[in-house]
PDB file of N, CA and C in Angstrom:
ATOM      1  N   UNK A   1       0.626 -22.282  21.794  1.00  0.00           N
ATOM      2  CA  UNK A   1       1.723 -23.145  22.160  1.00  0.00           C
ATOM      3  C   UNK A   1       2.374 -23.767  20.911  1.00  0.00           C
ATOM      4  N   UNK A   2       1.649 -24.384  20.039  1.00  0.00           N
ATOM      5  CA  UNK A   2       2.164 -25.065  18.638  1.00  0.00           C
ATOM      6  C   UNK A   2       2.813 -23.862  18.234  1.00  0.00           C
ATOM      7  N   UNK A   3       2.151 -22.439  17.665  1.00  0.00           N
ATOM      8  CA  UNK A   3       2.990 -21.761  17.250  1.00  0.00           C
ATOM      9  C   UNK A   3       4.450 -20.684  17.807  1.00  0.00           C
ATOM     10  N   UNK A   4       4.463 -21.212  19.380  1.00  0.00           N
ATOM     11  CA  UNK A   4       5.301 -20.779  19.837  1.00  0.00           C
ATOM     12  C   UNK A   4       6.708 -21.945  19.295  1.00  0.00           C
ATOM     13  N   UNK A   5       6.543 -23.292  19.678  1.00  0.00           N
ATOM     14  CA  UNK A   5       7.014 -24.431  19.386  1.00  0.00           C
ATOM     15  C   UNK A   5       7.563 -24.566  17.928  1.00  0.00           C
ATOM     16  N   UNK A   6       6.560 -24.475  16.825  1.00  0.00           N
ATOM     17  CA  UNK A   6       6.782 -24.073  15.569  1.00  0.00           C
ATOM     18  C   UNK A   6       8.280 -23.138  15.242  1.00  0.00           C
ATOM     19  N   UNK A   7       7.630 -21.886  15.812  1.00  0.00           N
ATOM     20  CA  UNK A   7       8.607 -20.807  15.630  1.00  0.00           C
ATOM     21  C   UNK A   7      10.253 -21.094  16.289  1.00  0.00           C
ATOM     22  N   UNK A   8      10.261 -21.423  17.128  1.00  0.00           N
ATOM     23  CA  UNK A   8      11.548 -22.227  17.957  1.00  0.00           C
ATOM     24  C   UNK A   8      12.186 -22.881  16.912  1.00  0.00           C
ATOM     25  N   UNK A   9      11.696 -24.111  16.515  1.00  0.00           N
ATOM     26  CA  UNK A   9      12.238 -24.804  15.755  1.00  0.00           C
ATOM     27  C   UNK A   9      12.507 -24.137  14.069  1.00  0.00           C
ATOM     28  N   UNK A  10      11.541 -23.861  13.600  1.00  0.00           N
ATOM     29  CA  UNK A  10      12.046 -23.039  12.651  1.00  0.00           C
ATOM     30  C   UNK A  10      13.304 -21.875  12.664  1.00  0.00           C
ATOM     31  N   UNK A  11      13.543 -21.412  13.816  1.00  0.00           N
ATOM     32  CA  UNK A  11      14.862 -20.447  14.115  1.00  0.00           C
ATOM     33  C   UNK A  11      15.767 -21.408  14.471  1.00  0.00           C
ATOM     34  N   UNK A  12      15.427 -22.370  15.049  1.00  0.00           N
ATOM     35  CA  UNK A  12      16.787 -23.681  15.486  1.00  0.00           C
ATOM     36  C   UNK A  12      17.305 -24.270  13.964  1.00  0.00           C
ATOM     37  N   UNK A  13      16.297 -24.339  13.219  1.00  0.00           N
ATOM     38  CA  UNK A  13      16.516 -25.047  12.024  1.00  0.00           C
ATOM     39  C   UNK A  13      17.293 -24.164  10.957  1.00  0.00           C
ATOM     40  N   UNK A  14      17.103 -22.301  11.223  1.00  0.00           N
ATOM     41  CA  UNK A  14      17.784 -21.842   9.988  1.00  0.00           C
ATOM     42  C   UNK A  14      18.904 -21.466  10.234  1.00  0.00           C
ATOM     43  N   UNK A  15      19.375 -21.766  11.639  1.00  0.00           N
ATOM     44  CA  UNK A  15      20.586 -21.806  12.043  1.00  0.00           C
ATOM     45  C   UNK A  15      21.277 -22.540  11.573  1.00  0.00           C
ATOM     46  N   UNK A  16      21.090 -23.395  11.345  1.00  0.00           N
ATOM     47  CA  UNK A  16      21.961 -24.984  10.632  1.00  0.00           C
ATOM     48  C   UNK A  16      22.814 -24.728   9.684  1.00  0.00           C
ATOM     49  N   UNK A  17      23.710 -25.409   8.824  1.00  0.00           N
ATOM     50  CA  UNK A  17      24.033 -25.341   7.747  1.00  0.00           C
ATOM     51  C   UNK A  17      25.344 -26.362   7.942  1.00  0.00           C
ATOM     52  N   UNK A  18      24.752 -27.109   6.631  1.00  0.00           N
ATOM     53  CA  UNK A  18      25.916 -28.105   6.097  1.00  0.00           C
ATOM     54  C   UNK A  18      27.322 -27.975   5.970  1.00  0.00           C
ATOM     55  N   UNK A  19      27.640 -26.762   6.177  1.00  0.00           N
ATOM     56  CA  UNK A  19      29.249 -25.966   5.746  1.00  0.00           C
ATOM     57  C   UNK A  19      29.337 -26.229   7.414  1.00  0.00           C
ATOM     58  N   UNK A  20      28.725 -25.939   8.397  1.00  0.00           N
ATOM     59  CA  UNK A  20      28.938 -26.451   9.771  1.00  0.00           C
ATOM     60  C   UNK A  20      29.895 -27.952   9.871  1.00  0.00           C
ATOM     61  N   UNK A  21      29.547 -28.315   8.973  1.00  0.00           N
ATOM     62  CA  UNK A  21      29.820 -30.343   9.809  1.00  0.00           C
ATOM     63  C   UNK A  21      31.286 -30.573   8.493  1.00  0.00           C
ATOM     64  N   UNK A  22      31.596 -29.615   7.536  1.00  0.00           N
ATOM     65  CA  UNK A  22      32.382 -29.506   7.044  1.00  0.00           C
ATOM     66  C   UNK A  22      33.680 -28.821   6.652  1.00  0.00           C
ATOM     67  N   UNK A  23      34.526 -28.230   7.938  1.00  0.00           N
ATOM     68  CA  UNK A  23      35.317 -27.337   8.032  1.00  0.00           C
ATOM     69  C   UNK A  23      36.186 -27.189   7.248  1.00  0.00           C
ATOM     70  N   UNK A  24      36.352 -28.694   6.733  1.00  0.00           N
ATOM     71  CA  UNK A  24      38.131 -28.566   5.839  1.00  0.00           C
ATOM     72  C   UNK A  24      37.792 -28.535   4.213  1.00  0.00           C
ATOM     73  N   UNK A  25      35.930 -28.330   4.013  1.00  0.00           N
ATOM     74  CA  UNK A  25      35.962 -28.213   2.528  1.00  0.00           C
ATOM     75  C   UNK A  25      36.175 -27.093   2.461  1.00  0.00           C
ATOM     76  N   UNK A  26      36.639 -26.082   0.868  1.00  0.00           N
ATOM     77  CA  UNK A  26      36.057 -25.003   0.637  1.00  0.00           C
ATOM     78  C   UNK A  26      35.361 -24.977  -0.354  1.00  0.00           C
ATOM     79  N   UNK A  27      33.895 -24.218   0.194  1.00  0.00           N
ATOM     80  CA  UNK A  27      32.730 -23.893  -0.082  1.00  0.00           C
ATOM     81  C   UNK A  27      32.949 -22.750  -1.656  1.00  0.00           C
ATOM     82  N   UNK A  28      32.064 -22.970  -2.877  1.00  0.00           N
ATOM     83  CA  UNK A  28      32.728 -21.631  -3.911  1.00  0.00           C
ATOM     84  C   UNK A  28      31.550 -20.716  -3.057  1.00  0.00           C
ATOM     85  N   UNK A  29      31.854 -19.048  -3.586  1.00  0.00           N
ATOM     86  CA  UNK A  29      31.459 -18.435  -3.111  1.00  0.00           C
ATOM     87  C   UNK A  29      29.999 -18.707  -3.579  1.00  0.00           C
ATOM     88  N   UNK A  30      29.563 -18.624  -5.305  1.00  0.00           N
ATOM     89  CA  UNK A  30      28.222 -18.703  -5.550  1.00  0.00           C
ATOM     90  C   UNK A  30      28.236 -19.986  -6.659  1.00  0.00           C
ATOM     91  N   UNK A  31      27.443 -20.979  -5.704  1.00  0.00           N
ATOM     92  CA  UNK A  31      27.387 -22.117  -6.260  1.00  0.00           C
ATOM     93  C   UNK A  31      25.698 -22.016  -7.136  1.00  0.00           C
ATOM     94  N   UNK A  32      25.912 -22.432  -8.384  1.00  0.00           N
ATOM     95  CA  UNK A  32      24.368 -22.910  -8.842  1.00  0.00           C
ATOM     96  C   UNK A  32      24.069 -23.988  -9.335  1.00  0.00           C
ATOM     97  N   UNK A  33      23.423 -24.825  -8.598  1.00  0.00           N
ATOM     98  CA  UNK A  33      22.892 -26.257  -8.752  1.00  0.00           C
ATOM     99  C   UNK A  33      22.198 -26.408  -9.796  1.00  0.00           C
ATOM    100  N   UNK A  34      21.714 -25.780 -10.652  1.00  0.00           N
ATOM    101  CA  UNK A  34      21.015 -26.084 -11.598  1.00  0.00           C
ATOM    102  C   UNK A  34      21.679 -25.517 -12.824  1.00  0.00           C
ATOM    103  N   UNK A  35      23.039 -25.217 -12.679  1.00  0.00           N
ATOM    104  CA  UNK A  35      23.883 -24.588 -14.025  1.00  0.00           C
ATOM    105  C   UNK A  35      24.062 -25.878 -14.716  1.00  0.00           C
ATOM    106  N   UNK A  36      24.754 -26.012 -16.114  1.00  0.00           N
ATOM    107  CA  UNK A  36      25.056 -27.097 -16.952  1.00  0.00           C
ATOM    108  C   UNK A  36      26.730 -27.104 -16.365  1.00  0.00           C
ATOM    109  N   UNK A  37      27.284 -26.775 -15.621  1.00  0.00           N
ATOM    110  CA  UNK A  37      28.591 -26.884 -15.197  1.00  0.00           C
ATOM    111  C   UNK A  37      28.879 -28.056 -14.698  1.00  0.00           C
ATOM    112  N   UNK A  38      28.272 -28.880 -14.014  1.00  0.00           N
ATOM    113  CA  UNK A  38      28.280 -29.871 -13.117  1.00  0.00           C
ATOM    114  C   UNK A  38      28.650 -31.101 -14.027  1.00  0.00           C
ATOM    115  N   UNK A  39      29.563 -31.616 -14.127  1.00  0.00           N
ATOM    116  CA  UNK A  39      30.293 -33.164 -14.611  1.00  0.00           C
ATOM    117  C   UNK A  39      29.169 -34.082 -14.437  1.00  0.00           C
ATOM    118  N   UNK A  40      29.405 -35.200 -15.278  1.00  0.00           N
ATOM    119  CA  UNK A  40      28.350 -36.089 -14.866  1.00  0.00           C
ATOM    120  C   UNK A  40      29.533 -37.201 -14.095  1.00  0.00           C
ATOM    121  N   UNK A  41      29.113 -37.753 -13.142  1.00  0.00           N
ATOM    122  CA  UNK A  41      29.644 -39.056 -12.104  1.00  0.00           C
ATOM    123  C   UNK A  41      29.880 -39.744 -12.809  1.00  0.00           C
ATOM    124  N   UNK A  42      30.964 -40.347 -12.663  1.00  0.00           N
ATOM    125  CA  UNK A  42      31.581 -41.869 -13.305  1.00  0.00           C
ATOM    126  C   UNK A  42      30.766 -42.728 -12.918  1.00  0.00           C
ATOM    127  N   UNK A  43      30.594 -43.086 -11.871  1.00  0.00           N
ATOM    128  CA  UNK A  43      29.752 -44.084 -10.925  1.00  0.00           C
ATOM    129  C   UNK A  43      28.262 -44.217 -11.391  1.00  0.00           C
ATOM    130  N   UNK A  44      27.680 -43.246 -11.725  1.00  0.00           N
ATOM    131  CA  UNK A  44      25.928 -43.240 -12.659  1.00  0.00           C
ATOM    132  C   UNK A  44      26.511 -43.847 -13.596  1.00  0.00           C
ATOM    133  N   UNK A  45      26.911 -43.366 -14.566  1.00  0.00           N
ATOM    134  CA  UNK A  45      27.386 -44.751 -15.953  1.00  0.00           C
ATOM    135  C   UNK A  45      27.673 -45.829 -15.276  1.00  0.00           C
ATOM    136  N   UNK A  46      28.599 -46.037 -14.393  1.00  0.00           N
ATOM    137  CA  UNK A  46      28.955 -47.346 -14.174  1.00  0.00           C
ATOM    138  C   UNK A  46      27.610 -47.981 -13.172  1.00  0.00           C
ATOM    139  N   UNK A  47      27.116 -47.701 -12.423  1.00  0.00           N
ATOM    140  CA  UNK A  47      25.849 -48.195 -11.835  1.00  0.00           C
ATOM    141  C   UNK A  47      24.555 -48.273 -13.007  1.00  0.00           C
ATOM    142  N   UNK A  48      24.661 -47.525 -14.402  1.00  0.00           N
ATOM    143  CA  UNK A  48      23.319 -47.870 -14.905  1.00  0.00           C
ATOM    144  C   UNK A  48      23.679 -49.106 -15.795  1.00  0.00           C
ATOM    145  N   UNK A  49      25.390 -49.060 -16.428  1.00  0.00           N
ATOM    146  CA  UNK A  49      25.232 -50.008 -17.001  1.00  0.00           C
ATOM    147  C   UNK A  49      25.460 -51.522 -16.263  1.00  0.00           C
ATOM    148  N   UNK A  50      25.426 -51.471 -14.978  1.00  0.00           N
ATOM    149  CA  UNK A  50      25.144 -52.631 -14.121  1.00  0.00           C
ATOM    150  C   UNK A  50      23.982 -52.887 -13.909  1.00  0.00           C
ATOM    151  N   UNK A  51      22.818 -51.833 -13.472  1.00  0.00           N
ATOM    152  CA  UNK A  51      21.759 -52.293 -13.643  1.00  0.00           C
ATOM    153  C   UNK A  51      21.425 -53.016 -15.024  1.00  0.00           C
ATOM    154  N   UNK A  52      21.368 -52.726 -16.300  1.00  0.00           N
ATOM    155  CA  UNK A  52      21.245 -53.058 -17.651  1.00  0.00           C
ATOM    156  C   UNK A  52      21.621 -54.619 -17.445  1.00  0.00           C
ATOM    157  N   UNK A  53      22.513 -54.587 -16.953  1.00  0.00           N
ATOM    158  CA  UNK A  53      23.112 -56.120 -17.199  1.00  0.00           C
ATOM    159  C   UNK A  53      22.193 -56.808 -16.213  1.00  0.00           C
ATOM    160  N   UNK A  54      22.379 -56.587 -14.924  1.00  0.00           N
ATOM    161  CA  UNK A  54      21.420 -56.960 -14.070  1.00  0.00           C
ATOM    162  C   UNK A  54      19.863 -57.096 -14.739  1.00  0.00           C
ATOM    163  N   UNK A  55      19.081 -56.383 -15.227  1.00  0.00           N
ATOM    164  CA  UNK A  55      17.834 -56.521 -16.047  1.00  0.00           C
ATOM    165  C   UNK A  55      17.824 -57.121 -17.010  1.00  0.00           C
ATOM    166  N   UNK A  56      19.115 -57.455 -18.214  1.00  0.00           N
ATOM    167  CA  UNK A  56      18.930 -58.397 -19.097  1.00  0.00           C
ATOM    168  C   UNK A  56      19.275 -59.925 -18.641  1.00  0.00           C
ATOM    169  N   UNK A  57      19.994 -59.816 -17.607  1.00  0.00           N
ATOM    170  CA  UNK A  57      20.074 -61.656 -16.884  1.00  0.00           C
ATOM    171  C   UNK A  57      18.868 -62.098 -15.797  1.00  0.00           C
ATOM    172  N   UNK A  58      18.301 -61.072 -15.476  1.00  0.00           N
ATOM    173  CA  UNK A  58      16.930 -61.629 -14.658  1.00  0.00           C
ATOM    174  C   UNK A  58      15.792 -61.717 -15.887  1.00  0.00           C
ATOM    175  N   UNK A  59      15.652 -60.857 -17.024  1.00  0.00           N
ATOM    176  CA  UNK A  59      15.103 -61.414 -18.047  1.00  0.00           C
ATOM    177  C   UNK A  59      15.262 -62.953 -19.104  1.00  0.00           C
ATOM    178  N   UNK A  60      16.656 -63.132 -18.743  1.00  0.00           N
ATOM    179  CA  UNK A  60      16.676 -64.419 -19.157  1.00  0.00           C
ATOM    180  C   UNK A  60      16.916 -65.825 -18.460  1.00  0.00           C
ATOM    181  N   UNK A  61      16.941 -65.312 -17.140  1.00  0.00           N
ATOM    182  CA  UNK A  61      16.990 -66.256 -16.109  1.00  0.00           C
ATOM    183  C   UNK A  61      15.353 -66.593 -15.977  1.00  0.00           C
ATOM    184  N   UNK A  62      14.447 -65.464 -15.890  1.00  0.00           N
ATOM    185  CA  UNK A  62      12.428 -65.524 -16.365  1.00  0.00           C
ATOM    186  C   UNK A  62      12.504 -66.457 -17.249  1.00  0.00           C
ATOM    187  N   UNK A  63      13.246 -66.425 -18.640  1.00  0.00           N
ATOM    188  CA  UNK A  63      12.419 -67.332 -19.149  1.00  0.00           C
ATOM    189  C   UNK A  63      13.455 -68.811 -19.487  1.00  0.00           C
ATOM    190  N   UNK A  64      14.050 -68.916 -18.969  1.00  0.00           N
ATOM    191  CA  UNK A  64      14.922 -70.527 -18.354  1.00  0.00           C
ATOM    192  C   UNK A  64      13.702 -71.097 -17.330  1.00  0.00           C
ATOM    193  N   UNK A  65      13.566 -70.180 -16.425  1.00  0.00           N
ATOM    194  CA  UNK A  65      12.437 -70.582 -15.325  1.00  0.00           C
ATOM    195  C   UNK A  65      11.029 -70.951 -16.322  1.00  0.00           C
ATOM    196  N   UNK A  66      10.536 -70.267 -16.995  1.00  0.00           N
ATOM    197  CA  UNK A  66       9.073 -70.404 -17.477  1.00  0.00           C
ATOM    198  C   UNK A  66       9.544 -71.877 -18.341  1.00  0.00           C
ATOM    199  N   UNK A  67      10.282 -71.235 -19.192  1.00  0.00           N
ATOM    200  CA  UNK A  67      10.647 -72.873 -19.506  1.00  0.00           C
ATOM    201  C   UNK A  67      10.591 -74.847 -18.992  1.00  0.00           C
ATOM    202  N   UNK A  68      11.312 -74.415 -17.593  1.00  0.00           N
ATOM    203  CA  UNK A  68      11.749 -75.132 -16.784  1.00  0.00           C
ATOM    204  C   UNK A  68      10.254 -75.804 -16.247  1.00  0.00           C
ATOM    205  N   UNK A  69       9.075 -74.765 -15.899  1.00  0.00           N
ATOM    206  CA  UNK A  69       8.307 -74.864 -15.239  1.00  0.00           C
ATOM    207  C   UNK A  69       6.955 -75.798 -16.169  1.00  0.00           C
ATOM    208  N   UNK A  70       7.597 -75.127 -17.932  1.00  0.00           N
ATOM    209  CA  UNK A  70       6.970 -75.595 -18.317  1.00  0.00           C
ATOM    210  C   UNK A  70       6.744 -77.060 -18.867  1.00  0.00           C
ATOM    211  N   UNK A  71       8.504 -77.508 -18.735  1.00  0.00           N
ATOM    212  CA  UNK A  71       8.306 -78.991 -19.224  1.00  0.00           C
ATOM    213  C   UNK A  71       8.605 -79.825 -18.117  1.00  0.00           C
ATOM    214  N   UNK A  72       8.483 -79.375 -16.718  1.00  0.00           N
ATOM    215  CA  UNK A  72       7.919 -79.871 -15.379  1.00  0.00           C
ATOM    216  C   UNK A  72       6.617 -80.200 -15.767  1.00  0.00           C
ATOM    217  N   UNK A  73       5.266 -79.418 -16.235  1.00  0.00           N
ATOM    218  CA  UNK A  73       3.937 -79.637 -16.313  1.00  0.00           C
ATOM    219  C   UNK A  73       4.349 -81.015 -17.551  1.00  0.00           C
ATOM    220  N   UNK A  74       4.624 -80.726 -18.514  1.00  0.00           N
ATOM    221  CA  UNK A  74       4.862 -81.613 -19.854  1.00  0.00           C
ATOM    222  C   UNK A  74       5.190 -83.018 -19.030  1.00  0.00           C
ATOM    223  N   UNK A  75       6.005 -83.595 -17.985  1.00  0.00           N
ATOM    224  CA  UNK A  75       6.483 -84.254 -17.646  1.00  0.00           C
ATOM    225  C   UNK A  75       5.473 -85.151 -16.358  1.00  0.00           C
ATOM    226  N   UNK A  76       5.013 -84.070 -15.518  1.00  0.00           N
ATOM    227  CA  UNK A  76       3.744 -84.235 -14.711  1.00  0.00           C
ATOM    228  C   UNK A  76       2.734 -84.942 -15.579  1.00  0.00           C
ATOM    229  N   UNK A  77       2.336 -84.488 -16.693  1.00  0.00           N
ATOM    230  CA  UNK A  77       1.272 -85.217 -17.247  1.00  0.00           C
ATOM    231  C   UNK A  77       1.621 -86.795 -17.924  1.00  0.00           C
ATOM    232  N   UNK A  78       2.471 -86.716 -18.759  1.00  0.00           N
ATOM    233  CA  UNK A  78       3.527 -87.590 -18.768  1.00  0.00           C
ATOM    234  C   UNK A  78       3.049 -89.048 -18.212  1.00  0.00           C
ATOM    235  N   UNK A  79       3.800 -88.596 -16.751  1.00  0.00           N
ATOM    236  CA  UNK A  79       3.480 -89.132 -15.538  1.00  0.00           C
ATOM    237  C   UNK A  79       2.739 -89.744 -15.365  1.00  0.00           C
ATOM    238  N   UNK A  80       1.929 -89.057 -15.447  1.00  0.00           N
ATOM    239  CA  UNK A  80      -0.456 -89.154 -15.031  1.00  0.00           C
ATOM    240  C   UNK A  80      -0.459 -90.124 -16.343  1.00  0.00           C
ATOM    241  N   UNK A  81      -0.285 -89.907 -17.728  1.00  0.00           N
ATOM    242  CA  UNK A  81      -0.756 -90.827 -18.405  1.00  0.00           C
ATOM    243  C   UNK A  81      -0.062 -92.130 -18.124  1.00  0.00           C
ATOM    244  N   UNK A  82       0.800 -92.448 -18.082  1.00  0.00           N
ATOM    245  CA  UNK A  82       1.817 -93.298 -17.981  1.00  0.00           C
ATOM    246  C   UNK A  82       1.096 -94.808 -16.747  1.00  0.00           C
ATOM    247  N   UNK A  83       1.003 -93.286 -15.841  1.00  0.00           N
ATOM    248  CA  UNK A  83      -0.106 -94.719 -14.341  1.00  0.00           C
ATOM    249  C   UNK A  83      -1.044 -94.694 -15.296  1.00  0.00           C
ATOM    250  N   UNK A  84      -1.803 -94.151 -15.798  1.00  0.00           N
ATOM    251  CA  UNK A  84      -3.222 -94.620 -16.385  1.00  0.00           C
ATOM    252  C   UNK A  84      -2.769 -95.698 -17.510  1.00  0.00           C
ATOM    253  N   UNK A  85      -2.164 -96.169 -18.044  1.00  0.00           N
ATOM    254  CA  UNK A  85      -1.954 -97.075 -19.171  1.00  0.00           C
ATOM    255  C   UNK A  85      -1.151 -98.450 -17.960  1.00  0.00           C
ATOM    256  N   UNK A  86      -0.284 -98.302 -17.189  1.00  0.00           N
ATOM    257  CA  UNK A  86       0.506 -98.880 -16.215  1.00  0.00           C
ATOM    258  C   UNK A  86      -1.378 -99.850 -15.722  1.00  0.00           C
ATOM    259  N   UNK A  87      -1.973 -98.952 -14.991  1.00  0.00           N
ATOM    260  CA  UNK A  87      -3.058 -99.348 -14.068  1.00  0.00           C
ATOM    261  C   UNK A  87      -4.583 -99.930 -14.696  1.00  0.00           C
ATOM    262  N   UNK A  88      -4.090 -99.417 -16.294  1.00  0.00           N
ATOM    263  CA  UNK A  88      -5.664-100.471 -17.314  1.00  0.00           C
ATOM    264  C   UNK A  88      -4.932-102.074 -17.385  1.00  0.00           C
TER     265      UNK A  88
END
């Protein structure tokens, strides 16, 4: 039964094809995906050097925060000594 089922779908499946759901492109006759022909996308440059920017402002937004966090503690203690001299 599985391999009846199997086989079905595998013949349903090599029926398919993407040129189906696309009538008004034309297809080249012999395309090769792995030739050096292929342009590189505007949009990859422009999306990596957004990420870049994006990764160097969360890197310096990290250490505003570590900063921040750290003269919160500086200030906390501060604090603590401050009642202890307030409360002798």
């Amino acid at each position: 039964m599985r391999l009846i089922f199997a086989s079905i779908t595998l013949f349903a499946l090599s029926a398919c094809s993407i040129q189906d759901n696309r009538s008004d492109y034309e297809y080249p006759a012999a395309s090769d995906v792995s030739g050096a022909k292929w342009p590189d996308l505007a949009i990859t440059a422009e999306l990596e050097s957004a990420g870049q920017s994006v990764s160097d402002e969360a890197t310096e937004n990290q250490t505003d925060a570590d900063r921040l966090a750290a003269r919160a503690v500086a200030l906390r203690a501060r604090a603590a000594r401050l009642r202890q001299q307030v409360g002798n």
